[in-house]
Protein backbone atom coordinates (compact mmCIF):
# COMPACT_ATOMS: atom_id res chain seq x y z
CA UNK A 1 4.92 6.30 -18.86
CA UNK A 2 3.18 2.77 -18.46
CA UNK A 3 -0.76 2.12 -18.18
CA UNK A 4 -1.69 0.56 -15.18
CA UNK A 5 -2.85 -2.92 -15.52
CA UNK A 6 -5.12 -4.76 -13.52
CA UNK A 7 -2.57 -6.69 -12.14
CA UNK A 8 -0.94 -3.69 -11.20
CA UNK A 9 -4.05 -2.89 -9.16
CA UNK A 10 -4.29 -6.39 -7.52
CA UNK A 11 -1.26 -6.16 -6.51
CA UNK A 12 -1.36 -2.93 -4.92
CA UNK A 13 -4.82 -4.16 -3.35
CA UNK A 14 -2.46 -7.47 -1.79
CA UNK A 15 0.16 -4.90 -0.36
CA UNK A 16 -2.78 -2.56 1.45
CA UNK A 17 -4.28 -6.24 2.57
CA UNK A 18 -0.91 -7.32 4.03
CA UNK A 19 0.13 -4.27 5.59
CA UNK A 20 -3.50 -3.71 7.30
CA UNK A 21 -2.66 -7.37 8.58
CA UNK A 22 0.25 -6.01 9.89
CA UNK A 23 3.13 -7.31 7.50
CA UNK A 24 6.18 -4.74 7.68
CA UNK A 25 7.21 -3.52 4.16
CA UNK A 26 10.59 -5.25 4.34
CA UNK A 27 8.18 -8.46 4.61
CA UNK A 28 5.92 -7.86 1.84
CA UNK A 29 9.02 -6.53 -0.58
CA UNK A 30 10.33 -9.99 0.11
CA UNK A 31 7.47 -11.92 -1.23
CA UNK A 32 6.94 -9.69 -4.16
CA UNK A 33 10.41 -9.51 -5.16
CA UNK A 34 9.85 -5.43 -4.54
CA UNK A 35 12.08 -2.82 -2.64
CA UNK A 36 10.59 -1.86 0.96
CA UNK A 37 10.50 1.73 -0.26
CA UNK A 38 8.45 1.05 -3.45
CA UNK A 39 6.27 -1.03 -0.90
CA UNK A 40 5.91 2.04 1.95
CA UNK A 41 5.78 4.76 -0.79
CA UNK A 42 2.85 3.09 -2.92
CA UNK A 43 0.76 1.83 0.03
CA UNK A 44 1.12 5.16 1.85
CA UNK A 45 0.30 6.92 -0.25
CA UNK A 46 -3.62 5.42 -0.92
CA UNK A 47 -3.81 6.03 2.58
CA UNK A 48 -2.99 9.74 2.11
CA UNK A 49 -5.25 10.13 -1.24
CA UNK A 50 -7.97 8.61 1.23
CA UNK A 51 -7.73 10.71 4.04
CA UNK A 52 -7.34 13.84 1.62
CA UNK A 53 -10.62 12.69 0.20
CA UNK A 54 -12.51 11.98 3.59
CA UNK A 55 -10.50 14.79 5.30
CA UNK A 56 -9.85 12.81 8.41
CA UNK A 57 -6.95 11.18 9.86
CA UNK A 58 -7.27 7.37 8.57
CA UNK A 59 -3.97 6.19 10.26
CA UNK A 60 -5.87 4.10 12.72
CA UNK A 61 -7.95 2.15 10.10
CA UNK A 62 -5.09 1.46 7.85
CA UNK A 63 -2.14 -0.19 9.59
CA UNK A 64 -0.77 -0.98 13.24
């Protein structure tokens, strides 16, 4: 298993910025030479580990 890098964080933090802004996966897999899936599965699930740690339904601050 790999470390994570920083630029493995950055670019996690770009996908969560782009999908708040209301990018589809598909569009940000494009530009980061990524799969959709990677893109949905990754970026979902920071919004789960959030609302697991807030215990609240974050849906509506994340992503239209």
């Amino acid at each position: 298993m790999r470390s994570v890098t920083r630029e493995d964080d950055d670019r996690l933090l770009a996908m969560l910025a782009l999908r708040s802004s209301g990018k589809r996966p598909s569009e940000i897999a494009a530009g980061c030479g990524l799969t959709s899936q990677y893109v949905s599965t990754v970026t979902n699930r920071v919004r789960r580990d959030d609302e697991a740690q807030e215990g609240a339904d974050l849906s509506a601050a994340y992503w239209p």
